[in-house]
Each structure stands twice: as structure tokens, then as C-alpha cells.
Protein backbone atom coordinates (compact mmCIF):
# COMPACT_ATOMS: atom_id res chain seq x y z
CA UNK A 1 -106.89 -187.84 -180.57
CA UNK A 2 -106.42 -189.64 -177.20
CA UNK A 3 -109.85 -189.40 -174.79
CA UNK A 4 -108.45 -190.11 -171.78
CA UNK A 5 -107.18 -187.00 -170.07
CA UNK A 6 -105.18 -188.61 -167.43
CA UNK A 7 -103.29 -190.04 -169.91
CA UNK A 8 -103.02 -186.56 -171.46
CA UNK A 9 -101.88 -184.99 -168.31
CA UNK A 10 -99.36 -187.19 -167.96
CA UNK A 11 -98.02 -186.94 -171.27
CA UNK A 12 -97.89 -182.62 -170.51
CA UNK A 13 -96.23 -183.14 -167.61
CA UNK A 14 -93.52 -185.54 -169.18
CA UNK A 15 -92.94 -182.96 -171.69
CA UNK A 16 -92.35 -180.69 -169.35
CA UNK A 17 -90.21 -182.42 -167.51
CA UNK A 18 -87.91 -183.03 -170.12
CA UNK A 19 -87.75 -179.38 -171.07
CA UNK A 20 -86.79 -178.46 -167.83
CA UNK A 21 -84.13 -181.38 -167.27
CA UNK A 22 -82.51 -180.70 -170.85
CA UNK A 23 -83.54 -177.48 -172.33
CA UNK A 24 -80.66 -174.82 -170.37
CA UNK A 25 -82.26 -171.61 -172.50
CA UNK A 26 -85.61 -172.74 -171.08
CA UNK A 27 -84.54 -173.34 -167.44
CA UNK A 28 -82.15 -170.14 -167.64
CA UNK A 29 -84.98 -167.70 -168.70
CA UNK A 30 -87.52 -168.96 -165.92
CA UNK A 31 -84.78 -168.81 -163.13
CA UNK A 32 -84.36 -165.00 -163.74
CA UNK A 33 -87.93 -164.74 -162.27
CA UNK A 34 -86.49 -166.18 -158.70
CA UNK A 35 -85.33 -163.88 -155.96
CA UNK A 36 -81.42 -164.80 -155.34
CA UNK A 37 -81.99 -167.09 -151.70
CA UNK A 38 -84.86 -169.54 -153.82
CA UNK A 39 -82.28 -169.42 -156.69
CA UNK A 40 -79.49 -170.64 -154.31
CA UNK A 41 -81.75 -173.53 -153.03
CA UNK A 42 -82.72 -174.12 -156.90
CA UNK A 43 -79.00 -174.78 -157.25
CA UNK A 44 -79.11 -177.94 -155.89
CA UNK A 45 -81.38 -179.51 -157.26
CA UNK A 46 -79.34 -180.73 -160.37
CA UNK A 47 -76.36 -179.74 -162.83
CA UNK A 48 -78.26 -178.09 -165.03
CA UNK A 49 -79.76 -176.13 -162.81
CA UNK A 50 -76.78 -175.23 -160.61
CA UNK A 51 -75.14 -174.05 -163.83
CA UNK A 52 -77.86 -171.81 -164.80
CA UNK A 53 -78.20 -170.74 -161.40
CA UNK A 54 -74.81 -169.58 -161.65
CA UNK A 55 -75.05 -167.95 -165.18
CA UNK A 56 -78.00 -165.77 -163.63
CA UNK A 57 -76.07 -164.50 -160.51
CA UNK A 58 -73.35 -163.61 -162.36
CA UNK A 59 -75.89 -160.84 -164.23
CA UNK A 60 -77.68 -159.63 -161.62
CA UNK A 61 -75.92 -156.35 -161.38
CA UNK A 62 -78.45 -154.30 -160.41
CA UNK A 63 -77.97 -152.53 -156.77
CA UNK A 64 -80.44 -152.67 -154.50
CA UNK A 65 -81.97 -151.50 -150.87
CA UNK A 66 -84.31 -151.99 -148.34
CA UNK A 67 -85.60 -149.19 -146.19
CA UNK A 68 -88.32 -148.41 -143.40
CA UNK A 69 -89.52 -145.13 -141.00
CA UNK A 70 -92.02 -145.50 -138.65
CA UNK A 71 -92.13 -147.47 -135.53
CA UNK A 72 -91.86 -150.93 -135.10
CA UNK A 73 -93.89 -153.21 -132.79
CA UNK A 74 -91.32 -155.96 -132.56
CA UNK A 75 -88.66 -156.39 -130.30
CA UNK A 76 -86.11 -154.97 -132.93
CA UNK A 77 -85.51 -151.84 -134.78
CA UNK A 78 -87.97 -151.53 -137.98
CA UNK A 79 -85.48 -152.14 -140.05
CA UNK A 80 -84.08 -155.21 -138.68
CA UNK A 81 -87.48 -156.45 -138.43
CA UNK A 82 -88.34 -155.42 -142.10
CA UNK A 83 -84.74 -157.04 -143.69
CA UNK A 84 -85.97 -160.60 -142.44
CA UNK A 85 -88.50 -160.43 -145.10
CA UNK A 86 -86.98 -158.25 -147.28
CA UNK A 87 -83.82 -160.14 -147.88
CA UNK A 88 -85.77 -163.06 -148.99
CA UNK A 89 -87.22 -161.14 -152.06
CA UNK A 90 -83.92 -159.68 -153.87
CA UNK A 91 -82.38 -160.11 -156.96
CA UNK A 92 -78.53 -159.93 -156.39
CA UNK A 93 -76.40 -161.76 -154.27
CA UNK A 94 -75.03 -159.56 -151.39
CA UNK A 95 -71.66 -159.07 -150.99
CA UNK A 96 -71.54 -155.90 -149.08
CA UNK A 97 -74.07 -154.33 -147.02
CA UNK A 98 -74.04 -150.55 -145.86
CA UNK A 99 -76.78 -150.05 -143.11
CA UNK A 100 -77.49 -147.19 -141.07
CA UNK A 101 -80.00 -146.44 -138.51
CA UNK A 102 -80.91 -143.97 -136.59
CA UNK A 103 -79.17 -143.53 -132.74
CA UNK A 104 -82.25 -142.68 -130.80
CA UNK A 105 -84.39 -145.47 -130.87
CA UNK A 106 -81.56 -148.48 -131.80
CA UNK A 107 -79.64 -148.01 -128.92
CA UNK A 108 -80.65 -148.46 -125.13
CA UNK A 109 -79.27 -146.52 -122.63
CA UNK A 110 -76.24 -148.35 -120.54
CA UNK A 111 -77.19 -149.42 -116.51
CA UNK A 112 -73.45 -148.13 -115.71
CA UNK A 113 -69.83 -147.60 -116.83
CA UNK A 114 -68.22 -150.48 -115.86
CA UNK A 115 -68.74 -152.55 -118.78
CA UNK A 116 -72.36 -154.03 -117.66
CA UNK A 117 -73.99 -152.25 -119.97
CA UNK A 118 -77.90 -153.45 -120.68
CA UNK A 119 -79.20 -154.17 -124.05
CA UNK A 120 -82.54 -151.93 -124.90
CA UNK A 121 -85.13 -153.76 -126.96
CA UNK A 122 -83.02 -151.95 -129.99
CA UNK A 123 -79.88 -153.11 -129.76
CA UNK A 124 -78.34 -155.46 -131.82
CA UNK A 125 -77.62 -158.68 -132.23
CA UNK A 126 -74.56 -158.72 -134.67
CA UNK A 127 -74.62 -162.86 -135.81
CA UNK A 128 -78.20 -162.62 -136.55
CA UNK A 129 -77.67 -160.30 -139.10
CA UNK A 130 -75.34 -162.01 -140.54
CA UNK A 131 -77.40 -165.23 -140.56
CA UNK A 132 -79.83 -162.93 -142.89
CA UNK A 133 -76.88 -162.53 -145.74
CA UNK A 134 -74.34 -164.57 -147.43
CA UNK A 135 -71.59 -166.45 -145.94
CA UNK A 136 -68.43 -164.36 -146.40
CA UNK A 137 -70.73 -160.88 -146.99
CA UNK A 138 -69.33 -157.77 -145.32
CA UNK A 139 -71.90 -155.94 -143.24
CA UNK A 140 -71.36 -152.25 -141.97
CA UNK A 141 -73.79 -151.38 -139.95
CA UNK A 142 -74.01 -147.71 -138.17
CA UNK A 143 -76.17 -145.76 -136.21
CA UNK A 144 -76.50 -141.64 -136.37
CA UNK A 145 -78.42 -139.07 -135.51
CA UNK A 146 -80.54 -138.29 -138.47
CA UNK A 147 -81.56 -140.78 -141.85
CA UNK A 148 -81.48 -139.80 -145.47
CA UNK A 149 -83.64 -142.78 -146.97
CA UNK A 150 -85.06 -143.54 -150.62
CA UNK A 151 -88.12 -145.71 -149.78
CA UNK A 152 -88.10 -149.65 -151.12
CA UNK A 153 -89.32 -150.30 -154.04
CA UNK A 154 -88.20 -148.02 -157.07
CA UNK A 155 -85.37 -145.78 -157.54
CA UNK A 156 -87.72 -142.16 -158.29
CA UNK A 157 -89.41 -142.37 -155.03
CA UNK A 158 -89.02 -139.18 -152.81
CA UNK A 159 -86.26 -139.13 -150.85
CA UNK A 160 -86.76 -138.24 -147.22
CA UNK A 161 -85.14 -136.12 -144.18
CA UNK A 162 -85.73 -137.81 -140.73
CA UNK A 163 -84.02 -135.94 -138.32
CA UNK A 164 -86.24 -137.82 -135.81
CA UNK A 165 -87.97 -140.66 -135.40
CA UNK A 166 -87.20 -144.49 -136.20
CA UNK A 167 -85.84 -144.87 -139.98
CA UNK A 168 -83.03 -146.80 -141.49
CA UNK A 169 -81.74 -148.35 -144.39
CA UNK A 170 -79.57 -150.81 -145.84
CA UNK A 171 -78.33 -150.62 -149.44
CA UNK A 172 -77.10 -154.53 -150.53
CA UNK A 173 -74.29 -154.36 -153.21
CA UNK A 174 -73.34 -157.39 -155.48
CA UNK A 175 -70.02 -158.82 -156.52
CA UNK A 176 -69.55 -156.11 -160.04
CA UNK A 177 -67.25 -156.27 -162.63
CA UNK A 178 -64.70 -153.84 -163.08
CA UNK A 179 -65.66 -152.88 -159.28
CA UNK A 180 -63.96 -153.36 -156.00
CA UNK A 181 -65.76 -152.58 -153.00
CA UNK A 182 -63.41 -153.20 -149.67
CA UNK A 183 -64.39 -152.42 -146.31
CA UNK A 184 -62.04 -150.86 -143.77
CA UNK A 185 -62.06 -150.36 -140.12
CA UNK A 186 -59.18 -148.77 -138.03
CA UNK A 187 -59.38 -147.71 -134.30
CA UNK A 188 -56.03 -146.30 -132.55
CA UNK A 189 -54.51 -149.67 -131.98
CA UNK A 190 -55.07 -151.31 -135.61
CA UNK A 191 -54.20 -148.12 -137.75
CA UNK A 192 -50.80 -148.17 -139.17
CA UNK A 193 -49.25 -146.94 -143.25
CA UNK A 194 -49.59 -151.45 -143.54
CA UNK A 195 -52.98 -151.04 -142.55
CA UNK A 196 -53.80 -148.64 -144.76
CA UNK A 197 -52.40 -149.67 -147.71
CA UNK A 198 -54.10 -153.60 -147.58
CA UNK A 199 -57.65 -151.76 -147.16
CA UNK A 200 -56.46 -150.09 -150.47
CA UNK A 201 -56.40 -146.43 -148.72
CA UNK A 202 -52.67 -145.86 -150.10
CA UNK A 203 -50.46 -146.91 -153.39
CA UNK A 204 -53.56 -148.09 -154.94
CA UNK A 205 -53.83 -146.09 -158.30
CA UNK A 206 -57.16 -147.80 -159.05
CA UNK A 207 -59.03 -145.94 -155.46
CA UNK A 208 -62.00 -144.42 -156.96
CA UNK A 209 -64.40 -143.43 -153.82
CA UNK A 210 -64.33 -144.02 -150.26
CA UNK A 211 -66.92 -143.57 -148.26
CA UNK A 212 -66.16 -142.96 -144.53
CA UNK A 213 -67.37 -142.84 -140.94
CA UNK A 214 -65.43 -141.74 -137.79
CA UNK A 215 -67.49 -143.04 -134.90
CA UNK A 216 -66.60 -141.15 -131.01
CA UNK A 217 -65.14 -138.43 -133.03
CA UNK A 218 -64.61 -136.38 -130.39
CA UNK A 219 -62.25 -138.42 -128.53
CA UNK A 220 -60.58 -138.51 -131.77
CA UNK A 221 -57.85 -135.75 -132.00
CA UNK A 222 -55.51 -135.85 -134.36
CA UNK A 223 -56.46 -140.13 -135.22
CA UNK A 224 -58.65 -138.63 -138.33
CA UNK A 225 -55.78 -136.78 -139.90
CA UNK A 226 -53.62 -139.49 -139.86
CA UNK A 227 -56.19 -141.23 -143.12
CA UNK A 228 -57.48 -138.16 -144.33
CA UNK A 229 -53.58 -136.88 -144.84
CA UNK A 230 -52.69 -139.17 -147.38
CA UNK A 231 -56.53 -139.39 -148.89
CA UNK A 232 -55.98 -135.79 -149.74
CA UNK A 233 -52.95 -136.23 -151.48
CA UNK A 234 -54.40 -138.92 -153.50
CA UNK A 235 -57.00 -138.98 -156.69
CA UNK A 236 -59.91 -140.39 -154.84
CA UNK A 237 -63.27 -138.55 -154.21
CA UNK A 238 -63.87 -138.46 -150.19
CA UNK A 239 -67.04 -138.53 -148.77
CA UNK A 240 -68.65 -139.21 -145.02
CA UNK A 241 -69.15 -137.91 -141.64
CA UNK A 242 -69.12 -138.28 -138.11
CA UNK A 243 -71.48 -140.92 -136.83
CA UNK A 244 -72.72 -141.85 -133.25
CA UNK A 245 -71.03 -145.74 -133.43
CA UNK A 246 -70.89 -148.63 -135.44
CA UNK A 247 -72.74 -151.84 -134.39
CA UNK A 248 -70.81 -154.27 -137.37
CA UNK A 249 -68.51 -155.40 -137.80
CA UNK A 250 -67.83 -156.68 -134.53
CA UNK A 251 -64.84 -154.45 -132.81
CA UNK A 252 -62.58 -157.03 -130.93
CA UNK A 253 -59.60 -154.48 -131.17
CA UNK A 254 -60.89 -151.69 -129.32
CA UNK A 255 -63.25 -151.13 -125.86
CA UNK A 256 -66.40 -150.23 -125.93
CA UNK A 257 -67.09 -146.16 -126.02
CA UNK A 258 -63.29 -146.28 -128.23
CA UNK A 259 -62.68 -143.71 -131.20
CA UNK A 260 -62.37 -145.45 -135.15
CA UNK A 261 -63.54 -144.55 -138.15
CA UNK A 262 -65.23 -147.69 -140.74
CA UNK A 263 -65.94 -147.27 -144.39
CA UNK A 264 -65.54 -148.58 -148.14
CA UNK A 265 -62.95 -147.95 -150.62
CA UNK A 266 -64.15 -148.03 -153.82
CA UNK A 267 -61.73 -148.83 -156.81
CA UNK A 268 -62.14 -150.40 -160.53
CA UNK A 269 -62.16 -148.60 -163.62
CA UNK A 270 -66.03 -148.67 -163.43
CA UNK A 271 -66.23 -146.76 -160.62
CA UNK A 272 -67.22 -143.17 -160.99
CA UNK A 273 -67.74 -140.27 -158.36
CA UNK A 274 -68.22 -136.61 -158.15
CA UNK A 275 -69.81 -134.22 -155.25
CA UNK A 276 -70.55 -130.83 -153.80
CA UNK A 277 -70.37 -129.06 -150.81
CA UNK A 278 -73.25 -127.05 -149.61
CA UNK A 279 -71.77 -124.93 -147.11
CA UNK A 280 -73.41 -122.58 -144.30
CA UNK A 281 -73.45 -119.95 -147.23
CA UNK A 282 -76.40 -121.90 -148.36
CA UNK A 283 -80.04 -121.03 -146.62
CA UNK A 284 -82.66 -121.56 -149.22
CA UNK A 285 -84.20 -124.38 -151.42
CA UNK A 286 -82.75 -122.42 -154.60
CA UNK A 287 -79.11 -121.73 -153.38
CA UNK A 288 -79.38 -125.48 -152.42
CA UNK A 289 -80.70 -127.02 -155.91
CA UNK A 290 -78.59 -124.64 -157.99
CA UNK A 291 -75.11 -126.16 -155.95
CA UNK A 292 -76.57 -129.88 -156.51
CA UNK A 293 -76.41 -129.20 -160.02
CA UNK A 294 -73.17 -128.95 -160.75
CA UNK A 295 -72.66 -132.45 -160.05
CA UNK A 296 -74.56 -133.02 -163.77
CA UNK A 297 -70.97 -131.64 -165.06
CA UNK A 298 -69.62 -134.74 -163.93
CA UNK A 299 -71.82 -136.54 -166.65
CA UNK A 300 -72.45 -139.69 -164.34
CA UNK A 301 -74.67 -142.74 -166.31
CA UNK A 302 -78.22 -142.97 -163.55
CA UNK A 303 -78.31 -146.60 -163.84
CA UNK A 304 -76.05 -148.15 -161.37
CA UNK A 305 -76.06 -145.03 -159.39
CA UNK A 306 -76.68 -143.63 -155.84
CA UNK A 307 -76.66 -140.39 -154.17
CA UNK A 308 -75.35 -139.95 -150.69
CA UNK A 309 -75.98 -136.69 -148.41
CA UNK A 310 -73.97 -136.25 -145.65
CA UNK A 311 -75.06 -133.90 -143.48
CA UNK A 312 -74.81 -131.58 -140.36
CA UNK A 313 -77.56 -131.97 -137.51
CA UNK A 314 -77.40 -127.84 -137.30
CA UNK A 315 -79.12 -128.38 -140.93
CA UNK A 316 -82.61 -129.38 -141.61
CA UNK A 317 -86.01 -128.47 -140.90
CA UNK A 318 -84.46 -125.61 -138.61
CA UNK A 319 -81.49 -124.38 -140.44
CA UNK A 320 -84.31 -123.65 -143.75
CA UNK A 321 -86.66 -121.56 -141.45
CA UNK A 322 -88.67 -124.67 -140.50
CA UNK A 323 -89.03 -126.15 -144.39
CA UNK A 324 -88.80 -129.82 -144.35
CA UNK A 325 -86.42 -132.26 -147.07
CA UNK A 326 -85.21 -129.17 -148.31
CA UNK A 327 -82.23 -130.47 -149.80
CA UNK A 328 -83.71 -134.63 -150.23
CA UNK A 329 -85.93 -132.40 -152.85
CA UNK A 330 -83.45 -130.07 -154.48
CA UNK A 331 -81.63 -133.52 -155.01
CA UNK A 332 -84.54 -135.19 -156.51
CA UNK A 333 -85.56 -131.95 -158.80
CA UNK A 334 -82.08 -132.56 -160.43
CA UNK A 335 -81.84 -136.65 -160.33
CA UNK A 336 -85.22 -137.70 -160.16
CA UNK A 337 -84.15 -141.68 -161.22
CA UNK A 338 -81.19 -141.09 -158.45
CA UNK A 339 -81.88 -143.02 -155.03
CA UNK A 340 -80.89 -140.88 -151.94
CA UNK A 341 -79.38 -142.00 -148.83
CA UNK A 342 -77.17 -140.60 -146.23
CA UNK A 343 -77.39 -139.25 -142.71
CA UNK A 344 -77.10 -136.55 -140.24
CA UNK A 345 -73.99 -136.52 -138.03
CA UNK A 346 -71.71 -134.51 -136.23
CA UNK A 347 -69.36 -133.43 -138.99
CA UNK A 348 -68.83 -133.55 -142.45
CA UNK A 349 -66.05 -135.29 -144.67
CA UNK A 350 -66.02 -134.39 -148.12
CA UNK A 351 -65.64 -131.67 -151.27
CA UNK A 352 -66.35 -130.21 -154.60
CA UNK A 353 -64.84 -133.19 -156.44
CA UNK A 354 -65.47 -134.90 -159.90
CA UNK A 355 -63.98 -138.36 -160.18
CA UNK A 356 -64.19 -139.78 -164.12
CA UNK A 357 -62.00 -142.49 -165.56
CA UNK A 358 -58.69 -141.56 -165.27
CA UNK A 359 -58.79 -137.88 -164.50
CA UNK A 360 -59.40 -135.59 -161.20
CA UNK A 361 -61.25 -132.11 -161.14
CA UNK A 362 -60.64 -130.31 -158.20
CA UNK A 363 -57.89 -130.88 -155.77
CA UNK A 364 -57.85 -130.23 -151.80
CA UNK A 365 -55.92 -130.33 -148.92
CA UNK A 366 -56.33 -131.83 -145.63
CA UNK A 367 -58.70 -129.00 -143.96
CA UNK A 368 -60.65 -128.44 -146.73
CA UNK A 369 -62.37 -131.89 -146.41
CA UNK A 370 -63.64 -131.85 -142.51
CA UNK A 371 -66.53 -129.44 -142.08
CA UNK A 372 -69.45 -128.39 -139.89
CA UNK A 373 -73.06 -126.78 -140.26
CA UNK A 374 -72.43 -128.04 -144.03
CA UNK A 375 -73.84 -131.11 -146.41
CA UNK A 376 -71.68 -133.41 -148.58
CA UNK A 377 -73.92 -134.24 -151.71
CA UNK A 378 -72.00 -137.03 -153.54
CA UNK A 379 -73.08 -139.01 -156.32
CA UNK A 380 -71.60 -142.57 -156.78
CA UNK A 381 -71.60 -144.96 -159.87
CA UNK A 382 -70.68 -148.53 -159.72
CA UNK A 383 -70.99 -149.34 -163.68
């Protein structure tokens, strides 16, 4: 038995350097312990490595959010301030973002019409948050009146209702199989049946879910009709509302204070969807949680799996006699593994729908999917 320890040390340390040049199993398994921006550094280290980088990317899967209430002490919104940090921790590698924050305190107030309009300490700065994701990752970021957040962390925390207050969230989606996530944006100038169609809104058999928000709606007219027509007609479960504006992506096509509506289309056959409307009918936290469950007829898997409420700022604390997260806990009673997230707008999109593999329940037309003084509940599942 050698007595010289140095010796020994440097023997260990050989070992283990050979394991982790030669041994891929070895490397593989310790990698999976690395959030995805070390992993991406890791990468270049060697071959080895980069290929086992790459093997462990393509299995992280797994969805994933960041979220924050309360206000910040920074020059930013909370959750801006928050996803500098946050981002460096996940697992996945983003390809889509969905953020929303709330209007009130992410927006300043403008010094006059005539496009000099004065940044608040809230308002954002659209390249750095890209600089916080991916190269190439879409980013749709949009403010509203009211938050429906799942706190970070696990996916049977509370949900919560802020109908005031700073809160936001942003919910960080990787590159699935068997899923196709595609982000749209249309304002009067850009929409057209060509436009449509390459966002995968029309003649796309495989549209699953999509997930919209009309921004200046009441400028609008008849601009919404002309993509809700055709979504009617289709198999697709439709789900948003109507938002204050959208701060990404960037709008070159349109002025500021312009009308257009952003969102995802979902497609893939892994790509599941069902929801219910809670309409002004419904007054009381047992009305509320016996209408969120029917959407356990739709059978949906949890893992993989978020709930969105869209809902009406006439709802709330005020509309249940002055209860609070009514319907964040009548969601929660019924999917307690479910994250929530959502908003309060202006309007609702959406309707009692149940989209499962290759079949439809419950067909609508055109004016049964835009609503007011009502909440969308709408569970998604990504595979």
C-alpha cells in the first residue's frame, strides 16, 4: 500500500479523469444534474461531452415557469428582475416563452401623443430579454389587467388571483416531440387567408390549440372575426382574451396604440386540449368547481400539463361577494398537480370544448366564442 498521499491523490484524480474523458454513461448521468445554460457551456469543452450534452437536451421535456408578485426594488418589473436569475437555473432549453404581466405597474404613462412617449421605470426593454433566452427562441410577452400565477417551484402550489398589484409570469416551453408550438401575430396590415394559413391557423388538419390575445380590442371591429371565422369552423380548441398590449415581439408593421391580436397555435398528435366556460350564470365557489369539473371528462394525462383561466375583470374578488381566488381554488380542488396561469382582460375567447386525438366534442360558431363578465378555464397537454 503506497504511503505517500500525494502520490495517492494524484493517482484518484487520474482515474477520474479518465472516467470522465472516456466513460459517456458516466459523463451522461452527471450532466443531467446541470441546469440547461452550464450544460450549453459544458458543450464545449470536448466531443464527448458535446454529445452527451446533446443526448440530455433532447430529454428534457419537462415544461417549466418562473413567476413573482410583490414589488420590486429594481429598476424593472419583478419579473424581469427575477428571470435574470431564474433563467440560469432551468432544465429545458427554451424555445418559446409566454409571459404576461400585469398593465399597471409595467407600463409608464406616455408625456404626449405625438409619438414621444417616455419610458416608466417598467417598461421594457425588448433585446434584453431576448439576451436572457436562446438564440432563435420566440418570446411573447403581454401585459393585462389582472395575473393568474402558479408560484415557482412545484406544480401543486396554490394558484393565485391578482387583480392588483405587481405579478407576472413566464411559462418556458422546450422543443417536444410530436408537438408544434408556432407563434402568430397579425395587425390590420399583415393579416391576410396567406397569413393565416403559414402561422398554421387554416388547412392545417394537425391544429390542436391556439391560444390567443387581441391587444386594443376596441379599436378592433370586425379585424377579430376575420381569424375567429375560420377557427370556428375548424377542429381546434380556442382559448384567450382581450389584453391591454403586447411588449414582444417587436411590432414593426403597425404604430404604436394599433389593434392585433398575438398567440400560439398548437398542433402535433401529442397535443391535447379541452375547456369550460363559466359564464355570468355562475356566482358561487360551488357552481364554479362543479363547471371546472367537467373538464376531467376530457381524461387529460397531469404530467405535461397546464391550466389557463381567462378571465373577465367584472369577475373576482367583487363578482363572489368579496371572496378572494375563488375560481384559482375551485381549479386546484379538482387538479391539484395542475399549474394555473392566465389573466384578467377585457373579454373572453373561448368554449365548452374537448380536444382528444383525432376527435372533437362540442362544436360552435363564431359568437359563441367571444364573451364578457365570463372565465375560459382550459386545460392544455403537450405530451
Amino acid at each position: 500500500m503506497c504511503e505517500n498521499p500525494d502520490f495517492d491523490a494524484t493517482l484518484q484524480d487520474s482515474k477520474a479523469a479518465y472516467v470522465l474523458s472516456n466513460v459517456a454513461e458516466v459523463v451522461e448521468r452527471i450532466l443531467t444534474f446541470v441546469p440547461t445554460k452550464s450544460l450549453l457551456r459544458i458543450a464545449s469543452v470536448c466531443r464527448l461531452w458535446r454529445n452527451c450534452a446533446r443526448r440530455v437536451l433532447r430529454t428534457q421535456q419537462q415544461l417549466t415557469w418562473v413567476s413573482t408578485c410583490g414589488f420590486s426594488n429594481t429598476e424593472v418589473h419583478a419579473l424581469c428582475s427575477i428571470l435574470a436569475e431564474e433563467v440560469e437555473k432551468v432544465f429545458l432549453l427554451p424555445k418559446t416563452v409566454l409571459a404576461m404581466v400585469d398593465c399597471e405597474t409595467f407600463w409608464g404613462a406616455y408625456c404626449n401623443r405625438q409619438n414621444k412617449a417616455k419610458k416608466s421605470r417598467h417598461s421594457p426593454d425588448t433585446e434584453e430579454l431576448n439576451l436572457l433566452f436562446p438564440k432563435g427562441c420566440d418570446i411573447m410577452g403581454i401585459t393585462t389587467p389582472g395575473i393568474v400565477l402558479t408560484p415557482s417551484g412545484s406544480c401543486s402550489s396554490p394558484p393565485q388571483e391578482y387583480q392588483e398589484g405587481e405579478a407576472g409570469f413566464a411559462i418556458m416551453f422546450p422543443s417536444m416531440e410530436g408537438v408544434n408550438i408556432k407563434p402568430f401575430h397579425f395587425c390590420k396590415k399583415s393579416i391576410s387567408p396567406t397569413a393565416l394559413k403559414e402561422a398554421g391557423l387554416i388547412d392545417n388538419p394537425e391544429l390542436r390549440v391556439v391560444l390567443m390575445f387581441v391587444y386594443e380590442a376596441y379599436k378592433s371591429g370586425p379585424f377579430l372575426n376575420q381569424i375567429l371565422e375560420p377557427l370556428a369552423k375548424s377542429k381546434a380548441l380556442i382559448a384567450g382574451g382581450l389584453v391591454e398590449s403586447v411588449f414582444s415581439p417587436s411590432r414593426h408593421c403597425c404604430s404604436q396604440g394599433a389593434y392585433g391580436v398575438v398567440g400560439l397555435a398548437l398542433s402535433g398528435p401529442k397535443v391535447q386540449g379541452a375547456s369550460v366556460l363559466l359564464d355570468q350564470d355562475i356566482s358561487n365557489s360551488k357552481a364554479a368547481e362543479a363547471t371546472i369539473r367537467r373538464l376531467k371528462a376530457a381524461k387529460i394525462p397531469e404530467r405535461n400539463t397546464l391550466g389557463f383561466m381567462f378571465a373577465c375583470v367584472g369577475r373576482g374578488q367583487h363578482y363572489y361577494n368579496n371572496q378572494t381566488n375563488v375560481e384559482a381554488d375551485a381549479f386546484r380542488k379538482v387538479f391539484p398537480n395542475t399549474p394555473l396561469f392566465g389573466l384578467f382582460g377585457n373579454g373572453e375567447i373561448g368554449c365548452d370544448r374537448i380536444i382528444k386525438d383525432d376527435y372533437t366534442l362540442c362544436d360552435t360558431d363564431i359568437d359563441g366564442l367571444q364573451h364578457e363578465y365570463t372565465t375560459v378555464m382550459t386545460l392544455v397537454h403537450l405530451g
